[in-house]
C-alpha atoms as a PDB file:
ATOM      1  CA  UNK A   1      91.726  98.213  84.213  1.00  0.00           C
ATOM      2  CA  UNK A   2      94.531 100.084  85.719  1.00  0.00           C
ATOM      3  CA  UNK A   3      95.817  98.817  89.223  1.00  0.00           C
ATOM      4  CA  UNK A   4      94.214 100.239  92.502  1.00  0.00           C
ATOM      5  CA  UNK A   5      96.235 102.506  94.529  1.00  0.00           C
ATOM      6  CA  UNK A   6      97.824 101.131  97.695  1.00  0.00           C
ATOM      7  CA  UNK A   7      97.975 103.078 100.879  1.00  0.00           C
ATOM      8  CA  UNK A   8      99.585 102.111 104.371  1.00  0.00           C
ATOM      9  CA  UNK A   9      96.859 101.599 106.960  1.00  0.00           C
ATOM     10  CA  UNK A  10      96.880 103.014 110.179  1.00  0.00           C
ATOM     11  CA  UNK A  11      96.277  99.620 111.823  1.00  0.00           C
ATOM     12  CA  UNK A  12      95.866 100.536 115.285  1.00  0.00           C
ATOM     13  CA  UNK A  13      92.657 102.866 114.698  1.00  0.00           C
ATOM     14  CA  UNK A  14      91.624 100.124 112.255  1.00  0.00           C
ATOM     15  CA  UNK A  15      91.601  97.700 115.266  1.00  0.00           C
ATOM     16  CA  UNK A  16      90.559  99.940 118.158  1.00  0.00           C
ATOM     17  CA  UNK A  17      87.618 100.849 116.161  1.00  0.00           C
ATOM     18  CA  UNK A  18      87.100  97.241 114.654  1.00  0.00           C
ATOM     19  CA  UNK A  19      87.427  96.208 118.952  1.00  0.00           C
ATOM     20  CA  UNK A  20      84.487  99.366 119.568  1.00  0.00           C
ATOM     21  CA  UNK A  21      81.879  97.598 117.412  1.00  0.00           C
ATOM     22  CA  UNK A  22      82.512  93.945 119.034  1.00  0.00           C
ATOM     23  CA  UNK A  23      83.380  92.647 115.782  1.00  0.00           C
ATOM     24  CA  UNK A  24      86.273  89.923 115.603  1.00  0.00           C
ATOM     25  CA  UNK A  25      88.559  90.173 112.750  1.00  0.00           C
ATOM     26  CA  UNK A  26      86.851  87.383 111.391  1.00  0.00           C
ATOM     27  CA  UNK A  27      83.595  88.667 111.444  1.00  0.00           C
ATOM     28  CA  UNK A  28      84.674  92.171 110.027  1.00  0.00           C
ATOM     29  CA  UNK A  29      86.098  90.242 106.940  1.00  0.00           C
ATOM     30  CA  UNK A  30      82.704  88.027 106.324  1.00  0.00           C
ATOM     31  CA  UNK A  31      80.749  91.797 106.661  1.00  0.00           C
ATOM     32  CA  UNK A  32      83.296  93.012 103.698  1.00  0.00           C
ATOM     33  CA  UNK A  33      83.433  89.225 101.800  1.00  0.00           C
ATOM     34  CA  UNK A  34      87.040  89.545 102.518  1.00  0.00           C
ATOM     35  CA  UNK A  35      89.086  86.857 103.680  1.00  0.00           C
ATOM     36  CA  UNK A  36      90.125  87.575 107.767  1.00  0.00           C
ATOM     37  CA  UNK A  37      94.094  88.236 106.735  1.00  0.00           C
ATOM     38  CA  UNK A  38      92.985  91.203 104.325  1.00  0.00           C
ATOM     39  CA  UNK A  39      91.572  92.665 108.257  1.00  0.00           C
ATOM     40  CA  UNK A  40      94.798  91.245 109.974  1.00  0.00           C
ATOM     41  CA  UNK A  41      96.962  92.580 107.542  1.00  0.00           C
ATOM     42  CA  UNK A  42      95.381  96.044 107.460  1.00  0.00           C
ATOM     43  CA  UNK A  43      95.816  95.991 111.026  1.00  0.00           C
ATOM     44  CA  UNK A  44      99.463  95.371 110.817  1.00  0.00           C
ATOM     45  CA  UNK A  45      99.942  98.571 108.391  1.00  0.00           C
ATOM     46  CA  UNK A  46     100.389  96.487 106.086  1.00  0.00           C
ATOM     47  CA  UNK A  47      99.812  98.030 102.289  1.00  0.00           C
ATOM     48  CA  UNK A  48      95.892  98.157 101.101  1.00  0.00           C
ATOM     49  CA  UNK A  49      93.863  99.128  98.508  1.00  0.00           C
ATOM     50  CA  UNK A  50      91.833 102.181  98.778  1.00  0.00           C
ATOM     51  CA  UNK A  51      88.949  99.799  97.771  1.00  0.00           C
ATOM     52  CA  UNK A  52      89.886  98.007 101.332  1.00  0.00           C
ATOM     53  CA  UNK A  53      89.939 101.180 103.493  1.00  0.00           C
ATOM     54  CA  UNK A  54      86.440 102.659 101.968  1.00  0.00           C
ATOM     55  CA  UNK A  55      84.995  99.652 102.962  1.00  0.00           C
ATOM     56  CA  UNK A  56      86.425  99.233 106.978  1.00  0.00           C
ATOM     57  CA  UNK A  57      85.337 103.295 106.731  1.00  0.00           C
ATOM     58  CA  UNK A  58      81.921 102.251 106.162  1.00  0.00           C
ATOM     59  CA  UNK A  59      81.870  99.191 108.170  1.00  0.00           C
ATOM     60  CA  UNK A  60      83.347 100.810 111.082  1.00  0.00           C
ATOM     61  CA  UNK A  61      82.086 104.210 110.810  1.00  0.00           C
ATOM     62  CA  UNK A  62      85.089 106.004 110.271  1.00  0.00           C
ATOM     63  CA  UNK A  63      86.640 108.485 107.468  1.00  0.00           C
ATOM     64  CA  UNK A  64      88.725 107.157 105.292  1.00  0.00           C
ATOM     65  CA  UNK A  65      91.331 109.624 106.250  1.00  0.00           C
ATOM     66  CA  UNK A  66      91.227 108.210 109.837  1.00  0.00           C
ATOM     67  CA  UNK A  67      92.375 104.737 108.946  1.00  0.00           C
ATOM     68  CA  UNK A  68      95.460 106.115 106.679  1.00  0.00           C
ATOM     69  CA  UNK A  69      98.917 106.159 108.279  1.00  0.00           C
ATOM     70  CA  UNK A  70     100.886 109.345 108.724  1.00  0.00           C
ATOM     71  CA  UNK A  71     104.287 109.981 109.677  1.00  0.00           C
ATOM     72  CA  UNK A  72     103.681 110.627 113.194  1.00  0.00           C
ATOM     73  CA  UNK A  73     101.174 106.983 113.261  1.00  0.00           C
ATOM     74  CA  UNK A  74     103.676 104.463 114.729  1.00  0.00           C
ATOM     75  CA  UNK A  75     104.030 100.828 112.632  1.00  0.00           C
ATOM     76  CA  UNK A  76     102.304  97.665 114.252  1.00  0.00           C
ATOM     77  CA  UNK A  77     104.895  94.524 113.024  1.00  0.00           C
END
């Protein structure tokens, strides 16, 4: 199977949305059966799958589009 795509996140709509439905980071990952540094990390901008940011679109209800980085999206470190 070929290797999923990787995209940078926008990480601080990840976590300002994440913050608007009351979820931790930790409970965000158990709704997704990932671990709670695949959440962290995504909110870092840190590189993810596109199999990662479908799923925080769905869980938060968000477009994908939203929670992809663009040049004028600053980095979290």
């Amino acid at each position: 199977m070929p290797p999923t795509p990787t995209v940078i996140p926008n990480g601080a709509r990840i976590r300002e949305l994440r913050e608007a439905t009351g979820l931790s980071a930790a409970e965000l990952g158990a709704r997704l059966r990932r671990h709670v540094t695949t959440i962290q990390n995504a909110e870092r901008g840190r590189p993810v799958s596109l199999i990662i940011i479908g799923q925080l679109s769905r869980a938060l209800g968000a477009q994908p589009a939203e929670l992809i980085a663009d040049d004028s999206t600053p980095e979290r470190t």
